[in-house]
PDB file of N, CA and C in Angstrom:
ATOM      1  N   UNK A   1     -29.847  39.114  -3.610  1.00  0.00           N
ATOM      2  CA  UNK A   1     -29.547  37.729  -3.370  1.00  0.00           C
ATOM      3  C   UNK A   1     -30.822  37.041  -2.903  1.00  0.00           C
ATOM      4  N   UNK A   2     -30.865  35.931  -3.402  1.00  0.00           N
ATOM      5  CA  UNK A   2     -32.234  34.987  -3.346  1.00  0.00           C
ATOM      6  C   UNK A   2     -31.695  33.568  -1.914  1.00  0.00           C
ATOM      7  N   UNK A   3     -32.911  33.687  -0.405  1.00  0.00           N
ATOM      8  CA  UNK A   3     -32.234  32.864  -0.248  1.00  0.00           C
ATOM      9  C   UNK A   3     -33.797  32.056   0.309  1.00  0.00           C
ATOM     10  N   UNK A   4     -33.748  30.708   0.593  1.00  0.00           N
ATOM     11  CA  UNK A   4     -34.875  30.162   0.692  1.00  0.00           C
ATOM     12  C   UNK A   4     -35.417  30.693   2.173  1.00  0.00           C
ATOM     13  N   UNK A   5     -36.638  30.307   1.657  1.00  0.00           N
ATOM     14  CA  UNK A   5     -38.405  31.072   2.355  1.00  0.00           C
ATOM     15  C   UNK A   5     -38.356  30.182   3.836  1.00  0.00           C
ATOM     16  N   UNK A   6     -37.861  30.806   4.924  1.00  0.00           N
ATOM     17  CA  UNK A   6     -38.228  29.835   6.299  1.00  0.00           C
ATOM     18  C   UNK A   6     -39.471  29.827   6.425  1.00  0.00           C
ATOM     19  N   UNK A   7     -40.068  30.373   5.795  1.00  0.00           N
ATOM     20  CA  UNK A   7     -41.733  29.934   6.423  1.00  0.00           C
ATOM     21  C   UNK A   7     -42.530  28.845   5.905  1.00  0.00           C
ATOM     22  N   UNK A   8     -41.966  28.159   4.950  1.00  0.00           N
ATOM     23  CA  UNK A   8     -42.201  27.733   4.064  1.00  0.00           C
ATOM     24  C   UNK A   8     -41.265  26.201   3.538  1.00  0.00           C
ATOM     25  N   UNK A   9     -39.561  26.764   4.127  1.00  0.00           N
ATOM     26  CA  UNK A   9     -38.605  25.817   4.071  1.00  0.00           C
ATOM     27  C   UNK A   9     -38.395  25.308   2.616  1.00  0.00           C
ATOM     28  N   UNK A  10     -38.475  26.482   1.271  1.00  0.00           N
ATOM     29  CA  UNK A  10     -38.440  26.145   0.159  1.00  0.00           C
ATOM     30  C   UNK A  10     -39.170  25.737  -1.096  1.00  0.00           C
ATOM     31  N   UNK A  11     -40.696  25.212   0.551  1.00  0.00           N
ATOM     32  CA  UNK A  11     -41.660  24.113  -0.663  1.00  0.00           C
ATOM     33  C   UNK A  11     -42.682  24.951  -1.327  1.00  0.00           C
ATOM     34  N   UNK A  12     -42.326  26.203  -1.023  1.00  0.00           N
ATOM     35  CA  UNK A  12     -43.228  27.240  -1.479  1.00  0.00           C
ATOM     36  C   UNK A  12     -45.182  26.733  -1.279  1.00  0.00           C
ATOM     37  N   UNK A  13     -45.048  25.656   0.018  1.00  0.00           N
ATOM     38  CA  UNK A  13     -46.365  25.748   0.320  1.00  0.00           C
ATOM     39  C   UNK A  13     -46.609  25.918   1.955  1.00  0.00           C
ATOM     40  N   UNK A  14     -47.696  26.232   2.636  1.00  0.00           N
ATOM     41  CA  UNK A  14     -47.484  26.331   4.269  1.00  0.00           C
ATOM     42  C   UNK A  14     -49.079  25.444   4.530  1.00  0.00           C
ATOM     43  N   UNK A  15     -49.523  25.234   5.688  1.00  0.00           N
ATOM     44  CA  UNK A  15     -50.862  25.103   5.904  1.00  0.00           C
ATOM     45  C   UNK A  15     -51.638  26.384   7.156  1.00  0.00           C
ATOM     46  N   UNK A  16     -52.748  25.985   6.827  1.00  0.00           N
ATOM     47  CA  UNK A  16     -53.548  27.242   7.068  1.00  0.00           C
ATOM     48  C   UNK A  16     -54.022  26.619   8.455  1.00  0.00           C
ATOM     49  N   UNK A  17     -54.852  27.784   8.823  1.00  0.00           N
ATOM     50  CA  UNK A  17     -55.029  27.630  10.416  1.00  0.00           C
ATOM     51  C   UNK A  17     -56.205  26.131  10.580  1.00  0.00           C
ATOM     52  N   UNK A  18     -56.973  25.785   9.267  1.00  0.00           N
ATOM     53  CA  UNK A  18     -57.509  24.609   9.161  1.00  0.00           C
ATOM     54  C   UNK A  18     -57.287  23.150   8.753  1.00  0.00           C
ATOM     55  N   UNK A  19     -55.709  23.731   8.507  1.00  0.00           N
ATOM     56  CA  UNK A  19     -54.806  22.346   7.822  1.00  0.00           C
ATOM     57  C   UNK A  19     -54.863  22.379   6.918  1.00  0.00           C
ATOM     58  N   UNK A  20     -55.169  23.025   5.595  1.00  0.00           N
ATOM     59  CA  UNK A  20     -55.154  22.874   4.421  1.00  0.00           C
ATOM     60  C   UNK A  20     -54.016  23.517   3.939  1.00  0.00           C
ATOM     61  N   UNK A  21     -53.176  22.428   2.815  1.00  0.00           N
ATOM     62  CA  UNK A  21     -52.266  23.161   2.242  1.00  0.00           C
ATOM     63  C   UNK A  21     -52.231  24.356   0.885  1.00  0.00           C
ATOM     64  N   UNK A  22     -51.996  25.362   1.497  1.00  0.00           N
ATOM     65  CA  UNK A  22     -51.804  26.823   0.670  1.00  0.00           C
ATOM     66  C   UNK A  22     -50.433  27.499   0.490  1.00  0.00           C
ATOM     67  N   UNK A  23     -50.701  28.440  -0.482  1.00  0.00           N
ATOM     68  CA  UNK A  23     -49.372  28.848  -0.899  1.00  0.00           C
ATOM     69  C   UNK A  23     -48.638  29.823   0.277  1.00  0.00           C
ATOM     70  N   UNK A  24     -47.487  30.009   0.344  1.00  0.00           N
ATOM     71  CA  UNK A  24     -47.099  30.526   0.847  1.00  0.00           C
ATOM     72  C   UNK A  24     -47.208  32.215   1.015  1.00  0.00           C
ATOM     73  N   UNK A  25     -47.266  32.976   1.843  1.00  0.00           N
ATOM     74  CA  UNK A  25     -47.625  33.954   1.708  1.00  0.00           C
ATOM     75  C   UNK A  25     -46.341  35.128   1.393  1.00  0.00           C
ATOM     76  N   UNK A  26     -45.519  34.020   2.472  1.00  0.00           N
ATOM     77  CA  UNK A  26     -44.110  34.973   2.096  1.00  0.00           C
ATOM     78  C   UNK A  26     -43.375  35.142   0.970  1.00  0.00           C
ATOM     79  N   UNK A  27     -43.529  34.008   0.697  1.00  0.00           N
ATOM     80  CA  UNK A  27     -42.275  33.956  -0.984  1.00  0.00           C
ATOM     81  C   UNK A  27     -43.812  33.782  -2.044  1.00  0.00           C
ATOM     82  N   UNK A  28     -44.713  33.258  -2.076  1.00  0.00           N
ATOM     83  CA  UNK A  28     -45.858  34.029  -3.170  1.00  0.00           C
ATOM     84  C   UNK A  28     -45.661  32.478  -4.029  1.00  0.00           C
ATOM     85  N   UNK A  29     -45.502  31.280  -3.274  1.00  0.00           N
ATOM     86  CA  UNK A  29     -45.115  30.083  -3.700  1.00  0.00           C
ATOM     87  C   UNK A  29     -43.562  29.931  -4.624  1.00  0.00           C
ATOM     88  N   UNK A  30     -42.838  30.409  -4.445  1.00  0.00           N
ATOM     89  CA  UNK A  30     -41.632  30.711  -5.212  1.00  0.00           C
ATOM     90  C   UNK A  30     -40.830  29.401  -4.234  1.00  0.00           C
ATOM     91  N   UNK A  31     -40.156  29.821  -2.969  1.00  0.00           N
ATOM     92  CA  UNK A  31     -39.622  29.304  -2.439  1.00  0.00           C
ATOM     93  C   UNK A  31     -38.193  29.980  -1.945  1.00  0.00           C
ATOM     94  N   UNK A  32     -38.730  30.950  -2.445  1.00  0.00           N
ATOM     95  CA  UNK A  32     -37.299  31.770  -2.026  1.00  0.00           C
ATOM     96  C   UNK A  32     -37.818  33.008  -1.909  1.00  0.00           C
ATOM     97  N   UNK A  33     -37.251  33.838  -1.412  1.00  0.00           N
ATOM     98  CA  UNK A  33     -37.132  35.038  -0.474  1.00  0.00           C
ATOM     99  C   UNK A  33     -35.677  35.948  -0.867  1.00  0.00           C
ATOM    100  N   UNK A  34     -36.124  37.163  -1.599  1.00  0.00           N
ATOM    101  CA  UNK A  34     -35.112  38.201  -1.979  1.00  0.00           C
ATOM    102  C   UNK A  34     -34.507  39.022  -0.879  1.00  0.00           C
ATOM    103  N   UNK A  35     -33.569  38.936  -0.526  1.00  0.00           N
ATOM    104  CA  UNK A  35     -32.963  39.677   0.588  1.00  0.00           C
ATOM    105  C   UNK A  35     -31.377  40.880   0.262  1.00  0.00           C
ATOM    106  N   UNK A  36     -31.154  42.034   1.170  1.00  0.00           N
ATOM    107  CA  UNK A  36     -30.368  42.570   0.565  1.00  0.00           C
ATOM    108  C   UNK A  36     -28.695  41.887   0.727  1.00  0.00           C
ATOM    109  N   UNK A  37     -28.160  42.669  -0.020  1.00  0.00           N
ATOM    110  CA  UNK A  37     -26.686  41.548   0.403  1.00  0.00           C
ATOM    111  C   UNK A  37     -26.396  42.927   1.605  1.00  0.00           C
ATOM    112  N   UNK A  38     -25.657  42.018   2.736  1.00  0.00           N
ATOM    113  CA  UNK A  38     -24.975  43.073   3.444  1.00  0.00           C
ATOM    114  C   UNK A  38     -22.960  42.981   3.333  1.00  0.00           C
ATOM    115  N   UNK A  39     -22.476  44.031   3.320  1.00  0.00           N
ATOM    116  CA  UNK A  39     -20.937  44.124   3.182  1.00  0.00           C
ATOM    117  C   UNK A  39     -20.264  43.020   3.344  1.00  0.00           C
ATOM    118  N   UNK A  40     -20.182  42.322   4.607  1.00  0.00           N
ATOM    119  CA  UNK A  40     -19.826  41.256   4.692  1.00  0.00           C
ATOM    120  C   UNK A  40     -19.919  39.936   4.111  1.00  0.00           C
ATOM    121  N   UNK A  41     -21.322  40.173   2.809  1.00  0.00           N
ATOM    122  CA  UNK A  41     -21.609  39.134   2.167  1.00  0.00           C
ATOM    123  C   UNK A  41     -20.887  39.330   0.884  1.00  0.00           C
ATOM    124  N   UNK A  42     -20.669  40.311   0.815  1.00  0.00           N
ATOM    125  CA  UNK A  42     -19.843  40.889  -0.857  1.00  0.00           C
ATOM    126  C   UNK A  42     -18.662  40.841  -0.401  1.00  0.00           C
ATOM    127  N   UNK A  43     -17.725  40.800   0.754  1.00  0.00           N
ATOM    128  CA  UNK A  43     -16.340  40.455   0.796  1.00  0.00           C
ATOM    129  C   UNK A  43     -16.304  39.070   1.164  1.00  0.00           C
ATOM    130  N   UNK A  44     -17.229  38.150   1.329  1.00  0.00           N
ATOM    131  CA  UNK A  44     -17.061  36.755   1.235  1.00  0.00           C
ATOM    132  C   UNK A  44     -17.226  36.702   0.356  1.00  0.00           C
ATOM    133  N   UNK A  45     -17.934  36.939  -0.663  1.00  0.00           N
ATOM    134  CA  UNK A  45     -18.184  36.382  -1.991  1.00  0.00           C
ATOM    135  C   UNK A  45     -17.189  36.605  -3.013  1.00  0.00           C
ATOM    136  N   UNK A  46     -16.614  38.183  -2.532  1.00  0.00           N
ATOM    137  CA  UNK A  46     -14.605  38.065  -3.311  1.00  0.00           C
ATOM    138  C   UNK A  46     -14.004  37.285  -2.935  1.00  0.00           C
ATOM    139  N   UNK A  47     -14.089  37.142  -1.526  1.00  0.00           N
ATOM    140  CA  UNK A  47     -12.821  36.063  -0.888  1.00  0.00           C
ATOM    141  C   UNK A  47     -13.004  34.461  -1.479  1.00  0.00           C
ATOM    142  N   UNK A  48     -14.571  34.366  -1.625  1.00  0.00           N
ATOM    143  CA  UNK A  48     -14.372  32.875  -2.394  1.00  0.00           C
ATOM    144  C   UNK A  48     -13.740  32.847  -3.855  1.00  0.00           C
ATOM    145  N   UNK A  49     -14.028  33.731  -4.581  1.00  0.00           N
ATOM    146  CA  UNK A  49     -14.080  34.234  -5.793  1.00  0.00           C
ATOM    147  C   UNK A  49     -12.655  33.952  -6.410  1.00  0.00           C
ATOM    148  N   UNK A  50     -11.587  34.224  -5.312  1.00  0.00           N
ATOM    149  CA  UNK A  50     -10.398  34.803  -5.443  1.00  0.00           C
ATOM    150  C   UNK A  50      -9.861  33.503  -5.223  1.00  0.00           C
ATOM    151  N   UNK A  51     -10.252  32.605  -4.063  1.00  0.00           N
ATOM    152  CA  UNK A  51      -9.526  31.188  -4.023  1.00  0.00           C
ATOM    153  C   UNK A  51     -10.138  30.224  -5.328  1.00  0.00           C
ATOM    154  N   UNK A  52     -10.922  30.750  -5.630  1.00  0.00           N
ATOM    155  CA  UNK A  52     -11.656  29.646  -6.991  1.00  0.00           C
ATOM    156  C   UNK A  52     -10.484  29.684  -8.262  1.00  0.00           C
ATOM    157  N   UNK A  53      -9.900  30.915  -8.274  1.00  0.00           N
ATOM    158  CA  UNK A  53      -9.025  31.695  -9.514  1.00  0.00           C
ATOM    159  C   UNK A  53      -8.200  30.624  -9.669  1.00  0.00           C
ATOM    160  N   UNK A  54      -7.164  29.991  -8.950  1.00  0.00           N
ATOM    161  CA  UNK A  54      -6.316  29.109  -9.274  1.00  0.00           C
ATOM    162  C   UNK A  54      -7.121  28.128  -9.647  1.00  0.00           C
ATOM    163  N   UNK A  55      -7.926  27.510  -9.405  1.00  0.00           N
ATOM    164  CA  UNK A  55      -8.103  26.194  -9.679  1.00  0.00           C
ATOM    165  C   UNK A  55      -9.175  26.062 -11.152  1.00  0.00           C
ATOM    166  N   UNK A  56      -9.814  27.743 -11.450  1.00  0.00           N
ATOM    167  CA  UNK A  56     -10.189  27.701 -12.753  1.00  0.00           C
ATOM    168  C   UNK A  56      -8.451  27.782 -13.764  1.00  0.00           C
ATOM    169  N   UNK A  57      -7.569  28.531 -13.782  1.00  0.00           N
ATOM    170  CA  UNK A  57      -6.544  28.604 -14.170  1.00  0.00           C
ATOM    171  C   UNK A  57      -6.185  27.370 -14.292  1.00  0.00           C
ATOM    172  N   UNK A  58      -5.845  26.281 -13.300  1.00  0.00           N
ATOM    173  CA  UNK A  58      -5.237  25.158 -13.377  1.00  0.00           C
ATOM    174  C   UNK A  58      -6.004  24.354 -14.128  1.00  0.00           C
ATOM    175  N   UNK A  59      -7.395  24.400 -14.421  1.00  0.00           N
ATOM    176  CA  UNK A  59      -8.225  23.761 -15.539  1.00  0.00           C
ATOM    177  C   UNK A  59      -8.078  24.192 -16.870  1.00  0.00           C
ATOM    178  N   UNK A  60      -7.531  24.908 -16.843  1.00  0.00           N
ATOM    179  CA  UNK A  60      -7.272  25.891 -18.661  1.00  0.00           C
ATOM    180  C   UNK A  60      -6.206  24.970 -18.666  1.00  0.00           C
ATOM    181  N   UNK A  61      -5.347  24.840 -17.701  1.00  0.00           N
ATOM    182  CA  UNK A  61      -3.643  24.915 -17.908  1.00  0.00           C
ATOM    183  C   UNK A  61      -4.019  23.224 -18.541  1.00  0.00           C
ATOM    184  N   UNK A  62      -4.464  22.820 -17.843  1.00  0.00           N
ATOM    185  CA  UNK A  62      -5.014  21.303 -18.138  1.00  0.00           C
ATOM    186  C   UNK A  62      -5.440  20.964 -19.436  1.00  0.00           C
ATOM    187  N   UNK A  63      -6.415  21.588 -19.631  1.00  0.00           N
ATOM    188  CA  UNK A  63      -6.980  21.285 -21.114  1.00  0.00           C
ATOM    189  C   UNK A  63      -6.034  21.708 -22.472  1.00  0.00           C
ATOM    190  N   UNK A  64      -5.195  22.451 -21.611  1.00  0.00           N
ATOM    191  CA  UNK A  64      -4.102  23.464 -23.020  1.00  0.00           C
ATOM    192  C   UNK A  64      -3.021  21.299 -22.820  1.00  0.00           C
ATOM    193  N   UNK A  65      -2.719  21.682 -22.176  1.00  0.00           N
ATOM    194  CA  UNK A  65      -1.583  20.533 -21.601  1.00  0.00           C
ATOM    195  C   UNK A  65      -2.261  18.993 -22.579  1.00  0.00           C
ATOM    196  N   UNK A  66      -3.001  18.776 -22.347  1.00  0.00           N
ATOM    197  CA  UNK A  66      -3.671  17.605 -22.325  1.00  0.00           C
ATOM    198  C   UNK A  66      -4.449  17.642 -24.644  1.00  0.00           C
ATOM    199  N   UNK A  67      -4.597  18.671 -24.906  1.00  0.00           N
ATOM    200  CA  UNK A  67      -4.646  19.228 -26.567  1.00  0.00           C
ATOM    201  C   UNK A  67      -3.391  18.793 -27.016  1.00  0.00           C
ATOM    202  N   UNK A  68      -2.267  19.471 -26.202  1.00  0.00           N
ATOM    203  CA  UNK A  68      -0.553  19.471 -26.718  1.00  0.00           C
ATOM    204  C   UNK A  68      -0.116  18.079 -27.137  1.00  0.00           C
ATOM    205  N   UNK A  69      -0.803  17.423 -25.341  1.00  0.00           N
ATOM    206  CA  UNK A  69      -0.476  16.062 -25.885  1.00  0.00           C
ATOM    207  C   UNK A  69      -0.842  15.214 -26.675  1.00  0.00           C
ATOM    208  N   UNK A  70      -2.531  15.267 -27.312  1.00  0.00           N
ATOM    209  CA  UNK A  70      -3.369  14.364 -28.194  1.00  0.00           C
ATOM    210  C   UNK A  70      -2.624  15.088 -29.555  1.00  0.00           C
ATOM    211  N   UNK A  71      -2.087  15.915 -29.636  1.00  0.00           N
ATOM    212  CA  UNK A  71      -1.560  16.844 -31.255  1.00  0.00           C
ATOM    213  C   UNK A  71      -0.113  16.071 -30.993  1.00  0.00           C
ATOM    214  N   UNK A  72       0.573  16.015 -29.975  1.00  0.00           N
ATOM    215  CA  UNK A  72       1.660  15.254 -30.298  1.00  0.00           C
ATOM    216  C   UNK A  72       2.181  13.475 -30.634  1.00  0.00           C
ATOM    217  N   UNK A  73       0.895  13.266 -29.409  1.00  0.00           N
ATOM    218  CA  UNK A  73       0.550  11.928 -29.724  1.00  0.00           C
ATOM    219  C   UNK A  73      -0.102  11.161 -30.782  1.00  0.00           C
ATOM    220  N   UNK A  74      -0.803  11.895 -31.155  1.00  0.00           N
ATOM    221  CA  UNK A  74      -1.181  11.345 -32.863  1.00  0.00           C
ATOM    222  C   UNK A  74      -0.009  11.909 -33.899  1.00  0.00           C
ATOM    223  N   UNK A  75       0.956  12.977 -34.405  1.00  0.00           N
ATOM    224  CA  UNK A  75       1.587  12.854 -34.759  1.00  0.00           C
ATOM    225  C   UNK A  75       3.167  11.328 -34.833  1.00  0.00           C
ATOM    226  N   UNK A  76       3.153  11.538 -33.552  1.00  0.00           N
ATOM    227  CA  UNK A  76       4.071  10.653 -33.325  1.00  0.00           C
ATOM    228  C   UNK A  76       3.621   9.121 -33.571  1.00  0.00           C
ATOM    229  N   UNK A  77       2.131   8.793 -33.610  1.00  0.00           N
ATOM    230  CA  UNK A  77       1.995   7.496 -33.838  1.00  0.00           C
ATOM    231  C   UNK A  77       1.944   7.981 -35.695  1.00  0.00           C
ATOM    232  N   UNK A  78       1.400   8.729 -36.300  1.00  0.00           N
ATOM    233  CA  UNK A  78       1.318   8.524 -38.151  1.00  0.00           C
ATOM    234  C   UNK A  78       3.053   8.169 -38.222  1.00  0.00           C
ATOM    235  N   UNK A  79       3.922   8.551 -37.525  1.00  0.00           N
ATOM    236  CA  UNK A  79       5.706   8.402 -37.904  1.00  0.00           C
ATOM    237  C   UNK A  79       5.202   7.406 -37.467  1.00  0.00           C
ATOM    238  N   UNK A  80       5.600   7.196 -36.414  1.00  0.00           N
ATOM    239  CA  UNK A  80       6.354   5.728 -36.066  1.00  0.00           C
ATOM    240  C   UNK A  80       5.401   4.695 -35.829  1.00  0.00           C
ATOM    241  N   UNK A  81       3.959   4.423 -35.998  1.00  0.00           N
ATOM    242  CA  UNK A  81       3.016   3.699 -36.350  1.00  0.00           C
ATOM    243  C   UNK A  81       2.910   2.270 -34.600  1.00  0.00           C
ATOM    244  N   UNK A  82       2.661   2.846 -33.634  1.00  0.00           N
ATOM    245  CA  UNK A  82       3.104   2.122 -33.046  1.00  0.00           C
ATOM    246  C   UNK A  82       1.565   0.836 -32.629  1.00  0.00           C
ATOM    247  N   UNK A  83       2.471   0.200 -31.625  1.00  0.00           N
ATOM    248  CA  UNK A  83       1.255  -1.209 -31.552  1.00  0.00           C
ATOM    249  C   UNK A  83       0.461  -0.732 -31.034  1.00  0.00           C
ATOM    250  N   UNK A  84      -0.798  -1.653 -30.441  1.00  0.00           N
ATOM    251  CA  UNK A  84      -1.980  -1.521 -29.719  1.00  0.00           C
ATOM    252  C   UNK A  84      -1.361  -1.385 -28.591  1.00  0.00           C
ATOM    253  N   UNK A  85      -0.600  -2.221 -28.298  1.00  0.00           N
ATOM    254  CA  UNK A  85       0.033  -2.189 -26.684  1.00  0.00           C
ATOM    255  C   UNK A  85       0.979  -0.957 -26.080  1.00  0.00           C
ATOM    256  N   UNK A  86       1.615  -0.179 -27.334  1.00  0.00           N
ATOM    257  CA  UNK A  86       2.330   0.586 -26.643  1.00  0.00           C
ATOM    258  C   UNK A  86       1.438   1.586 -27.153  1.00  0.00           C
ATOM    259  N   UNK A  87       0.789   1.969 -27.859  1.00  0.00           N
ATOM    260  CA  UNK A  87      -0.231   2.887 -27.932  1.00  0.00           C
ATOM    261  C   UNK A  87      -1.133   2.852 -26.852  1.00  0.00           C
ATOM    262  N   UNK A  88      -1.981   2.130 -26.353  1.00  0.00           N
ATOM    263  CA  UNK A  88      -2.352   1.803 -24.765  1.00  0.00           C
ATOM    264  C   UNK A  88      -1.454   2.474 -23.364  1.00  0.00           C
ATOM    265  N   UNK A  89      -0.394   1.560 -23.664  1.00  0.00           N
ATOM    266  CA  UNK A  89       0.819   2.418 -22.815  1.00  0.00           C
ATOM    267  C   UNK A  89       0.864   3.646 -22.353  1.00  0.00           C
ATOM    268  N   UNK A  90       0.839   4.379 -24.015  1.00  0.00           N
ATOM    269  CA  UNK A  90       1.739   5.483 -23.716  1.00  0.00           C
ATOM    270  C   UNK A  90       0.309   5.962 -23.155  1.00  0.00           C
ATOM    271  N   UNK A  91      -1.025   6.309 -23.767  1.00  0.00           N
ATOM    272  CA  UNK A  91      -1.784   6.937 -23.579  1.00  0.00           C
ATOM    273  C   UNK A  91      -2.146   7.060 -22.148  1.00  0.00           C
ATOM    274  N   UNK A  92      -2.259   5.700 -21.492  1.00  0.00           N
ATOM    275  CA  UNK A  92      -2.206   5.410 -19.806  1.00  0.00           C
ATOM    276  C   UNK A  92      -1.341   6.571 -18.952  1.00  0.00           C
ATOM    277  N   UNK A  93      -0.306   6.607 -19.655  1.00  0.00           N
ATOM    278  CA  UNK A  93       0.699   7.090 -19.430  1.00  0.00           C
ATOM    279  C   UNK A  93       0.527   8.605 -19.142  1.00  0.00           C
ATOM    280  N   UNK A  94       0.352   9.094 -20.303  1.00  0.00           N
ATOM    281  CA  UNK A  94       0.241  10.412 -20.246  1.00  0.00           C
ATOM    282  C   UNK A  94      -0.981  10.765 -19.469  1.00  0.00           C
ATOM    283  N   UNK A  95      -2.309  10.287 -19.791  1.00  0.00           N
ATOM    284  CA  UNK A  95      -3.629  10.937 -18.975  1.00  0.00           C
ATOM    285  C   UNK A  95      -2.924  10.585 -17.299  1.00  0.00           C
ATOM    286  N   UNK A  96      -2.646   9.543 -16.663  1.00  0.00           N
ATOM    287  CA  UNK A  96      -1.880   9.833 -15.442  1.00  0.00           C
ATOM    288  C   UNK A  96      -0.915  10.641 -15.137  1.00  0.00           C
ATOM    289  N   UNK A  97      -0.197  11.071 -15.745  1.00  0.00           N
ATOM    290  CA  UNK A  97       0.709  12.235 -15.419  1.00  0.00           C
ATOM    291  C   UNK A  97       0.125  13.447 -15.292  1.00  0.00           C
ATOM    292  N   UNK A  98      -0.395  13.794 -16.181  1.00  0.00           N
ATOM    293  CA  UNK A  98      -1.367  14.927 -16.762  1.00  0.00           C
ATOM    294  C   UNK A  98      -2.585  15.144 -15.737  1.00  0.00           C
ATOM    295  N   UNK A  99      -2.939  14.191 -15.474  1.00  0.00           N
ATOM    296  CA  UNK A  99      -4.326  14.670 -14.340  1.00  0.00           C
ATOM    297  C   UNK A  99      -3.601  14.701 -12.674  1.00  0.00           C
ATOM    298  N   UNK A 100      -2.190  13.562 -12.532  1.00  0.00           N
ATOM    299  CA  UNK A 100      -1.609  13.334 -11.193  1.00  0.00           C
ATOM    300  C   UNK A 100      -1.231  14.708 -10.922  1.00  0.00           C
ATOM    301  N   UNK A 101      -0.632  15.592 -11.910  1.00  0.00           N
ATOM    302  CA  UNK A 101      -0.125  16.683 -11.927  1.00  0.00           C
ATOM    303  C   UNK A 101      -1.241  17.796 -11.449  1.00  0.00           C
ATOM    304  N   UNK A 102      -2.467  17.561 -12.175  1.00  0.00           N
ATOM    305  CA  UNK A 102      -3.696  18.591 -11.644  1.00  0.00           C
ATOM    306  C   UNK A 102      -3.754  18.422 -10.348  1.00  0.00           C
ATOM    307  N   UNK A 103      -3.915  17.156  -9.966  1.00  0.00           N
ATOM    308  CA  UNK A 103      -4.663  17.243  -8.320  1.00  0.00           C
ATOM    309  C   UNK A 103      -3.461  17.457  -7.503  1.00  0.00           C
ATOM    310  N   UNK A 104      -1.973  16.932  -8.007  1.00  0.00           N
ATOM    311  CA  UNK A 104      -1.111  17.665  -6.800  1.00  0.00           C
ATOM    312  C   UNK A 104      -0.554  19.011  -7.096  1.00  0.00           C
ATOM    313  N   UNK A 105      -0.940  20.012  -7.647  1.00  0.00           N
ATOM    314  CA  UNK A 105      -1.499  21.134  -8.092  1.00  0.00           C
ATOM    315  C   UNK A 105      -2.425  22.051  -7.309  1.00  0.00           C
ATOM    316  N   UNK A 106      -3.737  21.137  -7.380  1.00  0.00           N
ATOM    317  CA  UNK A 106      -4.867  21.690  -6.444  1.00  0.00           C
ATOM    318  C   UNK A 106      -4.290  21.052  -5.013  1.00  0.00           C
ATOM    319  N   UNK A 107      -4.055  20.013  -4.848  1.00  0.00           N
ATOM    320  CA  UNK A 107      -3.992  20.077  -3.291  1.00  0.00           C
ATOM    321  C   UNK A 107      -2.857  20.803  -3.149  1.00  0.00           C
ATOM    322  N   UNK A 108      -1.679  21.279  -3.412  1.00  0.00           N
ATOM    323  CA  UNK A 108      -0.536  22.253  -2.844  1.00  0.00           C
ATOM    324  C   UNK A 108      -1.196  23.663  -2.852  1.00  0.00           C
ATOM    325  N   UNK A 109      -2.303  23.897  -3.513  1.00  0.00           N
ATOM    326  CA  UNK A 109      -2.758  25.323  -3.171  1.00  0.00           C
ATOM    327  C   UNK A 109      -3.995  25.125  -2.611  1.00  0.00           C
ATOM    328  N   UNK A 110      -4.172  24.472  -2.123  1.00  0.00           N
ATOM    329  CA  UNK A 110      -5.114  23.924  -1.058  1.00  0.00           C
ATOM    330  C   UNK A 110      -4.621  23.880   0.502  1.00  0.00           C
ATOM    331  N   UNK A 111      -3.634  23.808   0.412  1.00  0.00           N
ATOM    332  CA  UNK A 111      -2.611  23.504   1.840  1.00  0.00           C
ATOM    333  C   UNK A 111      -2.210  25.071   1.570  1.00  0.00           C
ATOM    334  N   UNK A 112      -1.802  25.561   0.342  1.00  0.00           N
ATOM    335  CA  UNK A 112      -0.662  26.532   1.003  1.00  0.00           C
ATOM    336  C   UNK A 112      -1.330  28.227   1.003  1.00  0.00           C
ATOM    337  N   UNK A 113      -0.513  29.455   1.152  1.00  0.00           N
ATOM    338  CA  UNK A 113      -0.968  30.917   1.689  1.00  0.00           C
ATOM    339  C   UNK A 113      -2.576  30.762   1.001  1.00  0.00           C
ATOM    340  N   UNK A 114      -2.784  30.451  -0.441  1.00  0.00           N
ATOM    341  CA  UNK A 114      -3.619  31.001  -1.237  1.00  0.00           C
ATOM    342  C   UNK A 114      -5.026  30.319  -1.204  1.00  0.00           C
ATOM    343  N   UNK A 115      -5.098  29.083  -0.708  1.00  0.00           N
ATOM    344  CA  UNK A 115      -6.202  28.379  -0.421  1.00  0.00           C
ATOM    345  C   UNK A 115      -6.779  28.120   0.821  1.00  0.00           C
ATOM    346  N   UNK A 116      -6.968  28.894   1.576  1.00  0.00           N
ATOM    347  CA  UNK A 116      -6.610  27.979   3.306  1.00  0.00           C
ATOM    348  C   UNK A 116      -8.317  27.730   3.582  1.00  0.00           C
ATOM    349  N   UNK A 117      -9.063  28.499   2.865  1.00  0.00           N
ATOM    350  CA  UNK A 117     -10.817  27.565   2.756  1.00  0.00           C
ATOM    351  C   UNK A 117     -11.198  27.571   1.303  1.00  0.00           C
ATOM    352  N   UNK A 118     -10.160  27.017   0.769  1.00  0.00           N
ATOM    353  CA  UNK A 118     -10.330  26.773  -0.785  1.00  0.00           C
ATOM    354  C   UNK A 118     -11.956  25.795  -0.517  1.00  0.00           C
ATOM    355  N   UNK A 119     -13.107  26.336  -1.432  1.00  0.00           N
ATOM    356  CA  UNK A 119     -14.312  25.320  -1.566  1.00  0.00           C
ATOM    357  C   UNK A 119     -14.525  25.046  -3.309  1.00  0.00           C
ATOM    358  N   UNK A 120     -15.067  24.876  -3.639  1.00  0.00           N
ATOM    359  CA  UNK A 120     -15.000  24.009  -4.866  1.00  0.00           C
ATOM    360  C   UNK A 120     -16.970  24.097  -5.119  1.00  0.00           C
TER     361      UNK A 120
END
């Protein structure tokens, strides 16, 4: 795991005992600094891993949902040929349902057992 160079604070440059700015000695001007992971960093990194799962899922579920509807909604306008206005309508219509549904989705598993430091 790569994490940034305190000696340095990233800019991968430092100054020297005469004030002149030089490269860093620690990170080799990179700006980052290779460090080992310790245990506790690999069971946070499942534990985030694991709250991310729903809310990649609920983005599939979305895009499947939201296909269904542009394949049904253009069918249904070649039949029944409808106006500008209710074509407007409906479309309003559906992308609000369809996305209202995502976010009260993510926020109920945000609140509930499976999210409780859901980060994003």
């Amino acid at each position: 795991m790569e994490t940034v160079c305190e000696l340095c604070n990233g800019t991968g440059t430092t100054k020297d005992d005469n004030g002149h700015i030089d490269i860093c000695p620690s990170c080799l001007g990179l700006g980052t600094v290779k460090v080992e992971e310790s245990e506790d960093q690999k069971v946070e990194f499942a534990k985030r891993l694991k709250t991310r799962r729903p809310l990649v899922t609920a983005t599939y579920i979305l895009v499947i949902v939201m296909l269904l509807y542009y394949l049904i909604f253009i069918l249904a306008d070649f039949t029944y040929h409808f106006s500008l206005t209710v074509f407007i309508i409906i479309l309003i219509l559906g992308h609000s349902i369809s996305v209202g549904g995502y976010i009260l989705y993510v926020l109920w598993i945000s609140f509930h057992g499976n999210g409780e430091n859901l980060s994003v």
